[in-house]
Structure formats: structure tokens, C-alpha cells
PDB file of N, CA and C in Angstrom:
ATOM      1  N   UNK A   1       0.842  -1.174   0.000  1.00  0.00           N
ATOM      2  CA  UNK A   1       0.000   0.000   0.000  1.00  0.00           C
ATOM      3  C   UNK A   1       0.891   1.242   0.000  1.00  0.00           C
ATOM      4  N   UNK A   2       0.477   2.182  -0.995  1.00  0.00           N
ATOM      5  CA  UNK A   2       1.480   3.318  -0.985  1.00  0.00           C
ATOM      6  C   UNK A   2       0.404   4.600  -0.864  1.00  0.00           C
ATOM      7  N   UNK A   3       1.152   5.489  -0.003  1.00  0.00           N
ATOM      8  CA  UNK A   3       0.832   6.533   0.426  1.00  0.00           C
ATOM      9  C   UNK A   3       1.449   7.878   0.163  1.00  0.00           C
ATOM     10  N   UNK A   4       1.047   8.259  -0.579  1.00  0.00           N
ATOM     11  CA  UNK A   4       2.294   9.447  -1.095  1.00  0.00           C
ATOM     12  C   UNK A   4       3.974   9.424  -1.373  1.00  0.00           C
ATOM     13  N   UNK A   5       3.804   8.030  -1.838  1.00  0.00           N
ATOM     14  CA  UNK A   5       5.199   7.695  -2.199  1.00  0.00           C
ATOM     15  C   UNK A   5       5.520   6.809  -1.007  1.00  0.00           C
ATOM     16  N   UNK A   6       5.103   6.391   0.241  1.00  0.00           N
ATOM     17  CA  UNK A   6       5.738   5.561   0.955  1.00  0.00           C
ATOM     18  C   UNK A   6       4.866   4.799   1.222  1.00  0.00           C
ATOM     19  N   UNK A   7       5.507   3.240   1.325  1.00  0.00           N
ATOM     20  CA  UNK A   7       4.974   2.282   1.728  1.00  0.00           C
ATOM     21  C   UNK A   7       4.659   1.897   3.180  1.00  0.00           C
ATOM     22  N   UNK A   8       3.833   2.053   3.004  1.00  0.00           N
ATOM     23  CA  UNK A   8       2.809   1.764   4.414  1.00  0.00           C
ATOM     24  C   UNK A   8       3.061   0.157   5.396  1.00  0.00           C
ATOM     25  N   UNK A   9       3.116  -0.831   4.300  1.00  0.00           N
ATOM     26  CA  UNK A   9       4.026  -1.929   4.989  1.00  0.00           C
ATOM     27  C   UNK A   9       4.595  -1.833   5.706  1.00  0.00           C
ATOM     28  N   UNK A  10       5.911  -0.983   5.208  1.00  0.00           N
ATOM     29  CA  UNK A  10       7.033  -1.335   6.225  1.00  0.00           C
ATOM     30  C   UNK A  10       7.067   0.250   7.179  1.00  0.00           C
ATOM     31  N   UNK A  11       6.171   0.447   7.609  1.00  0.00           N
ATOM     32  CA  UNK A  11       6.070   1.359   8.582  1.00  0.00           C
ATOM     33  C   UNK A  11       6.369   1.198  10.288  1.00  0.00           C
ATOM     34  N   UNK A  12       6.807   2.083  10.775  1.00  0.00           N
ATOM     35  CA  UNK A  12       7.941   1.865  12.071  1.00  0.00           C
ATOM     36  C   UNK A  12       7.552   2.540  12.975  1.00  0.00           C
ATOM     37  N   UNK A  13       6.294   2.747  13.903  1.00  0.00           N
ATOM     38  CA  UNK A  13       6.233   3.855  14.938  1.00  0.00           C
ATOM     39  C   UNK A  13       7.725   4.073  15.605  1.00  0.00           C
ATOM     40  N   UNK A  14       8.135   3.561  15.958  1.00  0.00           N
ATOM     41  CA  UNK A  14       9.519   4.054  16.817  1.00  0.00           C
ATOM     42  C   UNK A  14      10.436   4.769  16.140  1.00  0.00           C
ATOM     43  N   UNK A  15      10.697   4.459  14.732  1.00  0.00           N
ATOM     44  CA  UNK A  15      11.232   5.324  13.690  1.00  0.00           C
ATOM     45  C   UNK A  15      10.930   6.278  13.323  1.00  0.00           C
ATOM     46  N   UNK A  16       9.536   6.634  13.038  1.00  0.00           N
ATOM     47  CA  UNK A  16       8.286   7.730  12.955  1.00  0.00           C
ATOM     48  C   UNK A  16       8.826   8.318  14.100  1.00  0.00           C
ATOM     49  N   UNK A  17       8.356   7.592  15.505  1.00  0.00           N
ATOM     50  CA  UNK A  17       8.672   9.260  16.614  1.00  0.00           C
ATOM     51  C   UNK A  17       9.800   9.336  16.814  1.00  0.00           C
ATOM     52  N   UNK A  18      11.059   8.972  16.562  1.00  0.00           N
ATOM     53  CA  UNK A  18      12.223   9.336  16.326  1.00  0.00           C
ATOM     54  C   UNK A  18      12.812  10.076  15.720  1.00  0.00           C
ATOM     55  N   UNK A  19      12.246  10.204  14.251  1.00  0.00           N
ATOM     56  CA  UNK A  19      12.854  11.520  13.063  1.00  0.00           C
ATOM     57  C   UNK A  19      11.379  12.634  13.871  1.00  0.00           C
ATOM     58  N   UNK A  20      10.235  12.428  14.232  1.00  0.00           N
ATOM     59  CA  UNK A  20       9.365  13.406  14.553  1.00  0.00           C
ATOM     60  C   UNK A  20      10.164  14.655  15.648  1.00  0.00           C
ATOM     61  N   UNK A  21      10.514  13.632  16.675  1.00  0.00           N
ATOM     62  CA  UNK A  21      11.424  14.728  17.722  1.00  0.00           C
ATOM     63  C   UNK A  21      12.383  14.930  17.144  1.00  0.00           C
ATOM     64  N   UNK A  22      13.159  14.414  16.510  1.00  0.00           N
ATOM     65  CA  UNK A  22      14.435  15.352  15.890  1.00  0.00           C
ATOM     66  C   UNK A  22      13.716  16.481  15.021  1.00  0.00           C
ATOM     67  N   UNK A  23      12.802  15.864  14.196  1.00  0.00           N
ATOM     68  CA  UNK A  23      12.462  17.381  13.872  1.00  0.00           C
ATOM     69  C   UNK A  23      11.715  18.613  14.485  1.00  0.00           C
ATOM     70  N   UNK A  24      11.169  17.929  15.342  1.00  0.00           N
ATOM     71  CA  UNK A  24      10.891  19.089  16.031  1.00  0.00           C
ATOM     72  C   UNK A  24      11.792  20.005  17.465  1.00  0.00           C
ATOM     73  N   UNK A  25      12.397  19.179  17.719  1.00  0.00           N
ATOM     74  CA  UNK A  25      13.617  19.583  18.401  1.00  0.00           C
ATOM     75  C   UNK A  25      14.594  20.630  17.287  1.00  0.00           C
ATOM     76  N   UNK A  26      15.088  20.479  16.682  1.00  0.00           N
ATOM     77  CA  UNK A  26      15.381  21.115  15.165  1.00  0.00           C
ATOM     78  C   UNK A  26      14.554  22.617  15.223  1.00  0.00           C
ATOM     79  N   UNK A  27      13.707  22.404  14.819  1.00  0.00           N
ATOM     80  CA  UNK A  27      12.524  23.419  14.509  1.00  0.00           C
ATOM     81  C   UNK A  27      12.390  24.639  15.637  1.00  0.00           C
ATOM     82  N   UNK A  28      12.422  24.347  17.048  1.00  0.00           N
ATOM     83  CA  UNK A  28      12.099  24.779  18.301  1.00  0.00           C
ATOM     84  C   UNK A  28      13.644  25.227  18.669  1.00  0.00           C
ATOM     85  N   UNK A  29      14.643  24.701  17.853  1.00  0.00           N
ATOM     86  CA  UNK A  29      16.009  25.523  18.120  1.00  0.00           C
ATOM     87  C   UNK A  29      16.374  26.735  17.677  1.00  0.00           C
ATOM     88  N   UNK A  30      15.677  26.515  16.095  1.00  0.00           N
ATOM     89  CA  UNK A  30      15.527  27.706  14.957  1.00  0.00           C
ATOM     90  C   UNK A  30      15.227  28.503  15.555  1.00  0.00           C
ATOM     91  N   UNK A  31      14.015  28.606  16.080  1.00  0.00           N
ATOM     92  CA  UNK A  31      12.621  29.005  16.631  1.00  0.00           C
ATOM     93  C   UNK A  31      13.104  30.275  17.334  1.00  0.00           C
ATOM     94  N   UNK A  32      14.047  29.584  18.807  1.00  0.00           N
ATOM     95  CA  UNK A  32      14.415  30.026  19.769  1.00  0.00           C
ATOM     96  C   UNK A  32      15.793  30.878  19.488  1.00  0.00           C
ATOM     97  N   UNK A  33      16.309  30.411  18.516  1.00  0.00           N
ATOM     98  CA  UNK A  33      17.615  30.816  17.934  1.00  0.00           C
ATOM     99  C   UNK A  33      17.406  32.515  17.235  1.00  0.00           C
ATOM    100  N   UNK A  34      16.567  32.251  16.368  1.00  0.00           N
ATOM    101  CA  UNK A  34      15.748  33.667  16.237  1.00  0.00           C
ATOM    102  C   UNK A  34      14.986  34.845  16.659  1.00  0.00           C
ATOM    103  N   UNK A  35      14.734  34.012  17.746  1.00  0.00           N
ATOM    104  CA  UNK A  35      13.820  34.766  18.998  1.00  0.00           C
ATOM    105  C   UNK A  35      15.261  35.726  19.672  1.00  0.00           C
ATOM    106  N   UNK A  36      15.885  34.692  19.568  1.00  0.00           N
ATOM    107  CA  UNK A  36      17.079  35.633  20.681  1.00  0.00           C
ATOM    108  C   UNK A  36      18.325  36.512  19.721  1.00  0.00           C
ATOM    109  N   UNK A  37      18.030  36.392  18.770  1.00  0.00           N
ATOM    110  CA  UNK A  37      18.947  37.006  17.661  1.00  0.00           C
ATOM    111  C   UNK A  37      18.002  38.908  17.417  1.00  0.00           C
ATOM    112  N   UNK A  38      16.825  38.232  17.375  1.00  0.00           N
ATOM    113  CA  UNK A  38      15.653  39.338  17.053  1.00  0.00           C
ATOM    114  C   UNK A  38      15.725  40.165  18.856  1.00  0.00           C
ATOM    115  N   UNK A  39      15.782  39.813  19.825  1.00  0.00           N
ATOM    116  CA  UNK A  39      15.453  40.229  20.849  1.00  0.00           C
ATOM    117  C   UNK A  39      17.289  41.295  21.329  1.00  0.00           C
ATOM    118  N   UNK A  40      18.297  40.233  20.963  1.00  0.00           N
ATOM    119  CA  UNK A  40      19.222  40.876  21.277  1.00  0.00           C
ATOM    120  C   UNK A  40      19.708  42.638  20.395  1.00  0.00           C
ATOM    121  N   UNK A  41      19.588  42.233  19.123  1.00  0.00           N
ATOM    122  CA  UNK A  41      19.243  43.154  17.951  1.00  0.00           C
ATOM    123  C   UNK A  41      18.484  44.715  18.076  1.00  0.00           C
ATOM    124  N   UNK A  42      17.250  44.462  18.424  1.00  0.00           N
ATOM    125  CA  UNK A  42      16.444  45.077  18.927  1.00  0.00           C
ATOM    126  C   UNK A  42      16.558  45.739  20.189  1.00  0.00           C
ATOM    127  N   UNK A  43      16.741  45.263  21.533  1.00  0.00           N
ATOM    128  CA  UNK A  43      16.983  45.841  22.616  1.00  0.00           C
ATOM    129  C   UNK A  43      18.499  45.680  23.306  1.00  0.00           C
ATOM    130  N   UNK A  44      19.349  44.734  22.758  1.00  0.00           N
ATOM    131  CA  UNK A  44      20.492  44.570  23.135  1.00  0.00           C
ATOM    132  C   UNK A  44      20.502  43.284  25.102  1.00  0.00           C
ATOM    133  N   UNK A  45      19.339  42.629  24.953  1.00  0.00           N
ATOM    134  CA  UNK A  45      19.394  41.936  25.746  1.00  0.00           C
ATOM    135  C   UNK A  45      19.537  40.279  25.490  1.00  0.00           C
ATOM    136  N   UNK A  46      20.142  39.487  26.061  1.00  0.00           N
ATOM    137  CA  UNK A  46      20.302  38.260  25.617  1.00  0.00           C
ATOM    138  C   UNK A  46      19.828  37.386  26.498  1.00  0.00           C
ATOM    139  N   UNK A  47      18.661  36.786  26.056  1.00  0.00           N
ATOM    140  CA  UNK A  47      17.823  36.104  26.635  1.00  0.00           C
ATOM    141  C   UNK A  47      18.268  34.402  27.246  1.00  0.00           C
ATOM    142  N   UNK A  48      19.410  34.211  26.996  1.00  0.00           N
ATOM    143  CA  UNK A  48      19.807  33.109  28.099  1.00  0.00           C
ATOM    144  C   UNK A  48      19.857  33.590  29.662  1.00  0.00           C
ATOM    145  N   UNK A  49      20.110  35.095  29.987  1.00  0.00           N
ATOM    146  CA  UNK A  49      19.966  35.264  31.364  1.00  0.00           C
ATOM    147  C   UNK A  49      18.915  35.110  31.756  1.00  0.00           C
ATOM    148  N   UNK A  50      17.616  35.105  30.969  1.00  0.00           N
ATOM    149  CA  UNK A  50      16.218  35.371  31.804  1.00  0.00           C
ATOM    150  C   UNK A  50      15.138  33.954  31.498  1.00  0.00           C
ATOM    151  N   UNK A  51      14.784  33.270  32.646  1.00  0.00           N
ATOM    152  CA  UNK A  51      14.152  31.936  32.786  1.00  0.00           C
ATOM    153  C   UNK A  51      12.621  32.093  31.975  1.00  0.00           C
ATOM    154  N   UNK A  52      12.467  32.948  31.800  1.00  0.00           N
ATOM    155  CA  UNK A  52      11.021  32.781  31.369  1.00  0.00           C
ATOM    156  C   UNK A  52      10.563  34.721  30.891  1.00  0.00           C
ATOM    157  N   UNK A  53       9.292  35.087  29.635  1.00  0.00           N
ATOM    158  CA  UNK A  53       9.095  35.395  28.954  1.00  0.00           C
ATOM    159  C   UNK A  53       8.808  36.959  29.886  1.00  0.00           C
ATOM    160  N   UNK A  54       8.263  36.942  31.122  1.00  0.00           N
ATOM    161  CA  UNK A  54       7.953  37.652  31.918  1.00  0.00           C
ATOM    162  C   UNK A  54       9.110  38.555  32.424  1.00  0.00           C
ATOM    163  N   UNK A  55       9.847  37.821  32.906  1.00  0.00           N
ATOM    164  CA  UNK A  55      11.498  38.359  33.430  1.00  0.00           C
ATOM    165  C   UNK A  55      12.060  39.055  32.414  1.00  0.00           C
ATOM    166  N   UNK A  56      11.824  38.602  30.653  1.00  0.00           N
ATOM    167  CA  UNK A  56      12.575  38.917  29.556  1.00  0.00           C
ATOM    168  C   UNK A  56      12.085  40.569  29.699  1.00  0.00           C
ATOM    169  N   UNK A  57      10.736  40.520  29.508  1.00  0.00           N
ATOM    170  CA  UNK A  57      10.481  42.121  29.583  1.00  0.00           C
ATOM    171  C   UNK A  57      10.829  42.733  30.236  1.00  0.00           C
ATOM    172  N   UNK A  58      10.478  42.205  31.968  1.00  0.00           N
ATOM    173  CA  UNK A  58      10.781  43.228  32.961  1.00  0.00           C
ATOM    174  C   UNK A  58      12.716  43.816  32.349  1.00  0.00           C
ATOM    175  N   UNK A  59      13.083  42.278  31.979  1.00  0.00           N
ATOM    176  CA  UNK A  59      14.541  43.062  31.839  1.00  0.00           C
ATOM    177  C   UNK A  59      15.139  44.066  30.875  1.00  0.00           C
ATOM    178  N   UNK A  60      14.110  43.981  30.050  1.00  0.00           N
ATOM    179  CA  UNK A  60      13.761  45.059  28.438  1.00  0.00           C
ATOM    180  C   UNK A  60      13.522  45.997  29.133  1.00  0.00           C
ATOM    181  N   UNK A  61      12.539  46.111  29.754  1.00  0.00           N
ATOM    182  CA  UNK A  61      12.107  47.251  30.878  1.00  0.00           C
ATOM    183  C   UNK A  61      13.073  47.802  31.512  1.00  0.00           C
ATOM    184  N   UNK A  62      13.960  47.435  32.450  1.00  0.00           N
ATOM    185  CA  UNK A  62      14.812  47.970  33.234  1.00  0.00           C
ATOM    186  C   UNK A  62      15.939  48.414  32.341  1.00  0.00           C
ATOM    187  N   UNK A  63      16.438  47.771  31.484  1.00  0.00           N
ATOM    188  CA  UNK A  63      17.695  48.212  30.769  1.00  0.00           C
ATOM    189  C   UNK A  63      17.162  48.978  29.611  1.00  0.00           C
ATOM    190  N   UNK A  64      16.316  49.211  28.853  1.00  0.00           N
ATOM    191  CA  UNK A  64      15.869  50.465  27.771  1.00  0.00           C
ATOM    192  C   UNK A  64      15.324  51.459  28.083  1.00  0.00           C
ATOM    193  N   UNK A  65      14.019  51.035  29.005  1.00  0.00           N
ATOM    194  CA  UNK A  65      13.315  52.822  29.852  1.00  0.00           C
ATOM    195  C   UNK A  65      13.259  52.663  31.187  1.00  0.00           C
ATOM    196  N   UNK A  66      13.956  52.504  32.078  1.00  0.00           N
ATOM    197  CA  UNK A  66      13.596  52.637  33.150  1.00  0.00           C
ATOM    198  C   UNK A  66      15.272  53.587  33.300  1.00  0.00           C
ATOM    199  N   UNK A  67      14.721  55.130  33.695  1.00  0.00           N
ATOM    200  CA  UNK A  67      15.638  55.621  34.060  1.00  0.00           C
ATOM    201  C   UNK A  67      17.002  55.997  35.056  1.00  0.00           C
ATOM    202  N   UNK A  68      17.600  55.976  34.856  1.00  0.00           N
ATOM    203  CA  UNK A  68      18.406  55.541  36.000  1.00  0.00           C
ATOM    204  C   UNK A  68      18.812  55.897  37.293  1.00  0.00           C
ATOM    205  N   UNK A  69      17.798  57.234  37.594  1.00  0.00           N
ATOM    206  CA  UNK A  69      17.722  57.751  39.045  1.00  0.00           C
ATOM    207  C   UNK A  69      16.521  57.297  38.920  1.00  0.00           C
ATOM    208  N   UNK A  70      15.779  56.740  38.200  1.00  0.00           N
ATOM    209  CA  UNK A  70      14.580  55.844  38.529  1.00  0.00           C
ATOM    210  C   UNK A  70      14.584  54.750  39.524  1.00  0.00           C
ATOM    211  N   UNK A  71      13.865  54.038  40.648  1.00  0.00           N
ATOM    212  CA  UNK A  71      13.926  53.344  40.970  1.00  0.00           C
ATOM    213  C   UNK A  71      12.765  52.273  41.174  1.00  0.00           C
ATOM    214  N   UNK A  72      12.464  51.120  41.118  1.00  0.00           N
ATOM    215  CA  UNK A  72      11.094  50.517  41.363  1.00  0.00           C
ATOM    216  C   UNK A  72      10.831  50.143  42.572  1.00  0.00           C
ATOM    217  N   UNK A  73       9.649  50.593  43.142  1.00  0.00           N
ATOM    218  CA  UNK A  73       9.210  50.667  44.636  1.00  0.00           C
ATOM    219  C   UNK A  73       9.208  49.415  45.470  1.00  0.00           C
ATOM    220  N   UNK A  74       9.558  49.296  46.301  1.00  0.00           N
ATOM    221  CA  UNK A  74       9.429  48.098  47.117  1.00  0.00           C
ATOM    222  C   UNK A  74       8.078  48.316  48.014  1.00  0.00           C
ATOM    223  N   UNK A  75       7.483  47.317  47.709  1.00  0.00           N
ATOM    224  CA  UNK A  75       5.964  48.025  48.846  1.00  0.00           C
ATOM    225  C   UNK A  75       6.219  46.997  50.501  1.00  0.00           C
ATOM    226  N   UNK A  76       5.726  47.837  51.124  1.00  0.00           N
ATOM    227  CA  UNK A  76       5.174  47.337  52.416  1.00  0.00           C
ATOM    228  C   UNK A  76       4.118  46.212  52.335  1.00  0.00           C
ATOM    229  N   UNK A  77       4.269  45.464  53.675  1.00  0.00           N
ATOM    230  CA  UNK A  77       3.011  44.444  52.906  1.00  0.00           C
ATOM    231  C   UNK A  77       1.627  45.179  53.375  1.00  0.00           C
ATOM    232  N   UNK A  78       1.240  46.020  53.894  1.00  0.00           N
ATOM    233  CA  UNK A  78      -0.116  46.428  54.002  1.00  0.00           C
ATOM    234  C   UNK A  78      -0.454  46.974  52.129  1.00  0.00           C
ATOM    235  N   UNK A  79       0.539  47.305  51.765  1.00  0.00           N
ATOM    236  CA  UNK A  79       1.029  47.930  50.455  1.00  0.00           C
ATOM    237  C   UNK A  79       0.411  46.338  49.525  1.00  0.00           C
ATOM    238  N   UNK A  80       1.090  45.594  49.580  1.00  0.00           N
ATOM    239  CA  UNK A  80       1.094  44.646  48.520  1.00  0.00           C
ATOM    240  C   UNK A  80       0.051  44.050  48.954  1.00  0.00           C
ATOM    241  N   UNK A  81      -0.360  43.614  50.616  1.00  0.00           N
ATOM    242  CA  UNK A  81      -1.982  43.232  50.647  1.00  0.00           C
ATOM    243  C   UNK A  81      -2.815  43.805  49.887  1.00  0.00           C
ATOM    244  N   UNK A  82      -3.068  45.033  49.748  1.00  0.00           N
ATOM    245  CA  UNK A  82      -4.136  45.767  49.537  1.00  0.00           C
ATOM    246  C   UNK A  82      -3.935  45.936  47.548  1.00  0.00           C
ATOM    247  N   UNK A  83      -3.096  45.522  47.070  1.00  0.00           N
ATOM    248  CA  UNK A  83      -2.950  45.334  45.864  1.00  0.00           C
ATOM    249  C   UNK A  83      -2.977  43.998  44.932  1.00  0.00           C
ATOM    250  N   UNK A  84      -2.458  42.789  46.053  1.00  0.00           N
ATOM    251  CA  UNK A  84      -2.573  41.735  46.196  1.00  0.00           C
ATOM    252  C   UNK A  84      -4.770  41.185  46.106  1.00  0.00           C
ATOM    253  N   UNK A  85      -5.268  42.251  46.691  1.00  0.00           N
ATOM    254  CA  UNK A  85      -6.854  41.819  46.960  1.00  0.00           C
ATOM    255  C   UNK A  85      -7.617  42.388  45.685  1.00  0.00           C
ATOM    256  N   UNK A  86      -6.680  43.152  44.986  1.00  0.00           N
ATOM    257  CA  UNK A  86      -7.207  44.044  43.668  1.00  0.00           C
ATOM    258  C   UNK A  86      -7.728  43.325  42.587  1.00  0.00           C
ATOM    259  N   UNK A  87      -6.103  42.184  42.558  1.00  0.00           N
ATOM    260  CA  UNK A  87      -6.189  41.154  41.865  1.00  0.00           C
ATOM    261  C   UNK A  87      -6.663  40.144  42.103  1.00  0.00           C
ATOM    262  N   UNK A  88      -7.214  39.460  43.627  1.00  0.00           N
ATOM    263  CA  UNK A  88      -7.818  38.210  43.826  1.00  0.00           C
ATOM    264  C   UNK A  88      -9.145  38.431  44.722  1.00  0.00           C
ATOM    265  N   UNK A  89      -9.557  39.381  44.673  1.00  0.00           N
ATOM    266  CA  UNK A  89     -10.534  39.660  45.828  1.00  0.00           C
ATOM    267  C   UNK A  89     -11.479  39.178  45.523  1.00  0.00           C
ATOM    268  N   UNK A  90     -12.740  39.989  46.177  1.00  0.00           N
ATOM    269  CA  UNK A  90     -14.080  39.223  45.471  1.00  0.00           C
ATOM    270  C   UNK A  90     -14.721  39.289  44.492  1.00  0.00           C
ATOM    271  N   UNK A  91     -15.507  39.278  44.211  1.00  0.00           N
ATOM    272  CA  UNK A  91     -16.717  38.864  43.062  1.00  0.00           C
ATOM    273  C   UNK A  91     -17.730  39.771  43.166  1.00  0.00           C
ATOM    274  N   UNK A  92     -18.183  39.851  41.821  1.00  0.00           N
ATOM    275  CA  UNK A  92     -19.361  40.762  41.843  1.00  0.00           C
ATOM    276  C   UNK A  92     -20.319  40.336  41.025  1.00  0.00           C
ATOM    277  N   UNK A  93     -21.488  39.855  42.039  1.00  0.00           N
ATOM    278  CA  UNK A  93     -22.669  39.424  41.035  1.00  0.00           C
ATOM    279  C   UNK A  93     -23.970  39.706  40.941  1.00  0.00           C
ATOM    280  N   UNK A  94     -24.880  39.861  40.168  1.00  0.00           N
ATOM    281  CA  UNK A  94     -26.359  40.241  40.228  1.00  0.00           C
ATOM    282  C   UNK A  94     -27.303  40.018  39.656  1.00  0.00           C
ATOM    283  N   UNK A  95     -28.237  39.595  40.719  1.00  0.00           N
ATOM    284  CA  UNK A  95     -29.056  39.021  40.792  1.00  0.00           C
ATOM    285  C   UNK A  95     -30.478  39.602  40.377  1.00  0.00           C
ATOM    286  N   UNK A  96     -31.293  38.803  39.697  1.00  0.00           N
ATOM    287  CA  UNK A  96     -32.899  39.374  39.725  1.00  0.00           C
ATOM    288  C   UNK A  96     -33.787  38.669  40.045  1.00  0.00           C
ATOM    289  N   UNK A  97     -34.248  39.432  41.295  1.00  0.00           N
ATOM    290  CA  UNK A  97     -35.043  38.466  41.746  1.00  0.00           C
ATOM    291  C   UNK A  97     -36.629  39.316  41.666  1.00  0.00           C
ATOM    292  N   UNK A  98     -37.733  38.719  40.844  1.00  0.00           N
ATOM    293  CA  UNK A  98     -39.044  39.043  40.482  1.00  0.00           C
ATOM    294  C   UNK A  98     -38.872  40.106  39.626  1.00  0.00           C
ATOM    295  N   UNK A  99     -37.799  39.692  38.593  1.00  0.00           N
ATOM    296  CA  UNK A  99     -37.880  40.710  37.258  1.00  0.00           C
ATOM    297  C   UNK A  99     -36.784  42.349  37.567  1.00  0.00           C
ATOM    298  N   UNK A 100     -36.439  42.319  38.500  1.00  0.00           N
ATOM    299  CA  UNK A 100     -35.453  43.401  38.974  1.00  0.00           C
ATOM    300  C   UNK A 100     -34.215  43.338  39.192  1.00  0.00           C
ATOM    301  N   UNK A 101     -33.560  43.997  38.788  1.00  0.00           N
ATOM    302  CA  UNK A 101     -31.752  43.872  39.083  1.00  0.00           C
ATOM    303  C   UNK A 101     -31.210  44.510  40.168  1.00  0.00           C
ATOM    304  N   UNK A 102     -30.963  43.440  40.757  1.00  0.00           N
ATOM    305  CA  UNK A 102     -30.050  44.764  42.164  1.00  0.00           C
ATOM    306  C   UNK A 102     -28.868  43.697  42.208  1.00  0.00           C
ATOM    307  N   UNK A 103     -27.386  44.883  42.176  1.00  0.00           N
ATOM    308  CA  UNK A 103     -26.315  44.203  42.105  1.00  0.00           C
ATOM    309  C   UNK A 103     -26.146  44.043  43.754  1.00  0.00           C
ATOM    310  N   UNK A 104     -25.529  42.703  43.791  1.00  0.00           N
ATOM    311  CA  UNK A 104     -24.826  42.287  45.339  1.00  0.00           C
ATOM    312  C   UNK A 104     -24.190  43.321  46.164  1.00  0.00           C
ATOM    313  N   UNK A 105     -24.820  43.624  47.019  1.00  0.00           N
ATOM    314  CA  UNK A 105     -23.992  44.644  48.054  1.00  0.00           C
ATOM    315  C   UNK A 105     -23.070  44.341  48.849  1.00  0.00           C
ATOM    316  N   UNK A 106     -23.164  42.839  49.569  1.00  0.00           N
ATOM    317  CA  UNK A 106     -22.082  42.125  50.250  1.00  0.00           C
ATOM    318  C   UNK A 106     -20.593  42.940  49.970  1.00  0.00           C
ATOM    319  N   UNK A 107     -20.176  43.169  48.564  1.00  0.00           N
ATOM    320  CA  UNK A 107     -18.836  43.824  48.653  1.00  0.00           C
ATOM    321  C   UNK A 107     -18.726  45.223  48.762  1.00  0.00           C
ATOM    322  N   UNK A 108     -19.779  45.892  48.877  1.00  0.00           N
ATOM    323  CA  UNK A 108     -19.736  47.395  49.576  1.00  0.00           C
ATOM    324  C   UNK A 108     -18.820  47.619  50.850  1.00  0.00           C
ATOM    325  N   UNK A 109     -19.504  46.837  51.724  1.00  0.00           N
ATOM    326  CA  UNK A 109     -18.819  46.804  52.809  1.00  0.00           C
ATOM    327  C   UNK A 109     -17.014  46.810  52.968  1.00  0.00           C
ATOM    328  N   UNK A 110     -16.275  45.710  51.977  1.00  0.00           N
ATOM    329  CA  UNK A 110     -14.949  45.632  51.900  1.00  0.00           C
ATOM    330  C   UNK A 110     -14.985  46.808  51.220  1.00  0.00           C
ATOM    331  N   UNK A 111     -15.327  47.293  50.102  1.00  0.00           N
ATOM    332  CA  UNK A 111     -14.493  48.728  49.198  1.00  0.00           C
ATOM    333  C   UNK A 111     -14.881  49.700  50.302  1.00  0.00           C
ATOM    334  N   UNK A 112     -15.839  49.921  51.193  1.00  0.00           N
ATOM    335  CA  UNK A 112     -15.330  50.731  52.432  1.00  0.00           C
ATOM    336  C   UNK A 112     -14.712  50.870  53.023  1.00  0.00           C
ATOM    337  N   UNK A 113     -14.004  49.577  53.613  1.00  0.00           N
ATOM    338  CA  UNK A 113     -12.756  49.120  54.303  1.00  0.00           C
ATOM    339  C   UNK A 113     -11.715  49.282  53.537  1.00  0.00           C
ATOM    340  N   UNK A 114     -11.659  49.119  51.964  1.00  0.00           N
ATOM    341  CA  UNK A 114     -10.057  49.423  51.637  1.00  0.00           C
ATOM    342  C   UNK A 114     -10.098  50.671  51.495  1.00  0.00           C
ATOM    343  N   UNK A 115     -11.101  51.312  51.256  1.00  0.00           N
ATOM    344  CA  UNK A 115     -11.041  53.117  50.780  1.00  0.00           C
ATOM    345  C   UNK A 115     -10.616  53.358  52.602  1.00  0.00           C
ATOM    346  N   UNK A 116     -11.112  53.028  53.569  1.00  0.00           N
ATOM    347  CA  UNK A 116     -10.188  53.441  55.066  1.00  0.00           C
ATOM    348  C   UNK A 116      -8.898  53.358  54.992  1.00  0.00           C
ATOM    349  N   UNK A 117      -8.326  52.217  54.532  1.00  0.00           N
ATOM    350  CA  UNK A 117      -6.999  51.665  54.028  1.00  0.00           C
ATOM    351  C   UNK A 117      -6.117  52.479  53.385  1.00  0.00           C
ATOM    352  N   UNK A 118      -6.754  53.331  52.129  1.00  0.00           N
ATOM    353  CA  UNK A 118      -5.949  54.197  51.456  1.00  0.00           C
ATOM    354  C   UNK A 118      -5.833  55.432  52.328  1.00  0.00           C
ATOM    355  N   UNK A 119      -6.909  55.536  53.130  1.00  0.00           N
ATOM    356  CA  UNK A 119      -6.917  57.235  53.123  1.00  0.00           C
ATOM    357  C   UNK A 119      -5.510  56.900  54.309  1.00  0.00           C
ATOM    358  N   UNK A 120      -5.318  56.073  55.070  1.00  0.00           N
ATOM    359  CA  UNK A 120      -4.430  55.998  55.593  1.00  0.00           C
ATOM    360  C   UNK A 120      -2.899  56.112  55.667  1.00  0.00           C
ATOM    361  N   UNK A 121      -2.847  55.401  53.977  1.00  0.00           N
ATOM    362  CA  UNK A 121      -1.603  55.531  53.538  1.00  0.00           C
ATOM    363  C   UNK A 121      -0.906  57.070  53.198  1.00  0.00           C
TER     364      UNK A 121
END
């Protein structure tokens, strides 16, 4: 049985995923090889120092605009709590009950409490 020129007979899964990861191992070197050719080029940073895609920026960040009597803030933790809850806090949902919308008030109460919070700071 032939299949686009190869015979299907003598077909080899272990051979198959063998040239598959080489080629894609191959491919994902290019890949990465370019990524860091284009990145160094461009901003002059070389992305073997930085573990992951996040760090790459911040470090684009710090070495292209972040000025150099600039400094980035270290927060307090009442600081990073209260910024920390910005991003994970609660929920806001609403409900109709007999054809009417009234949004959940339950979180009134906390945005009172963090607005105390700020005026503090």
C-alpha cells in the first residue's frame, strides 16, 4: 500500500517518533535561535539570562526605559496586601429576583474598608 510515495508496509512507529522529535527539536532551536537574535538586535538583551518570557520584559524594561535615578518601589506588605486583593478579591454578582436587578452589596462593605486603608496611607 502506498501513500504518497511511501509504503505503508514497512512502517515503524519508533522510527516515525524518532525523526518526529528530531524534527521538532530542530525546529524549536531555529525558533528560539531567532527569537534571541531578534530580541538581542532590537533591545540589546540576551535572553539566556532570563528563565522565562515575563522576566525577559521586565529586563527590556529595566535596561531600555527605566531611568536611571529611577527606581522601582518596594511596597510594604499592608502595600502589597491591599494590591494583592485588587487582583484576587471578590466577586461581583447580580441578581434578579421578580424581574429586577439589584447588584450584590455584600462587597460594599470591603471597598469601604479598603477606601479606610488608602486614606491611611
Amino acid at each position: 500500500m502506498l501513500a504518497k510515495g511511501k509504503d505503508l508496509t514497512k512502517w515503524d512507529l519508533r522510527k516515525e517518533t524518532i525523526e518526529y522529535c528530531e524534527q521538532d527539536c530542530k525546529t524549536l532551536y531555529y525558533a528560539i535561535n531567532e527569537f534571541s537574535k531578534l530580541i538581542y538586535l532590537q533591545f540589546g538583551v540576551d535572553i539566556s539570562k532570563t528563565p522565562t518570557i515575563s522576566s525577559l520584559a521586565f529586563r527590556i524594561f529595566r535596561v531600555n526605559f527605566l531611568r536611571k535615578n529611577n527606581s522601582i518601589a518596594i511596597l510594604n506588605s499592608l502595600t502589597y496586601d491591599f494590591i494583592y486583593q485588587s487582583y484576587y478579591g471578590g466577586a461581583v454578582d447580580a441578581y434578579i429576583p421578580y424581574g429586577k436587578i439589584l447588584k450584590a452589596m455584600m462587597l460594599m462593605h470591603y471597598i469601604l474598608l479598603l477606601w479606610k486603608i488608602i486614606q491611611c496611607l
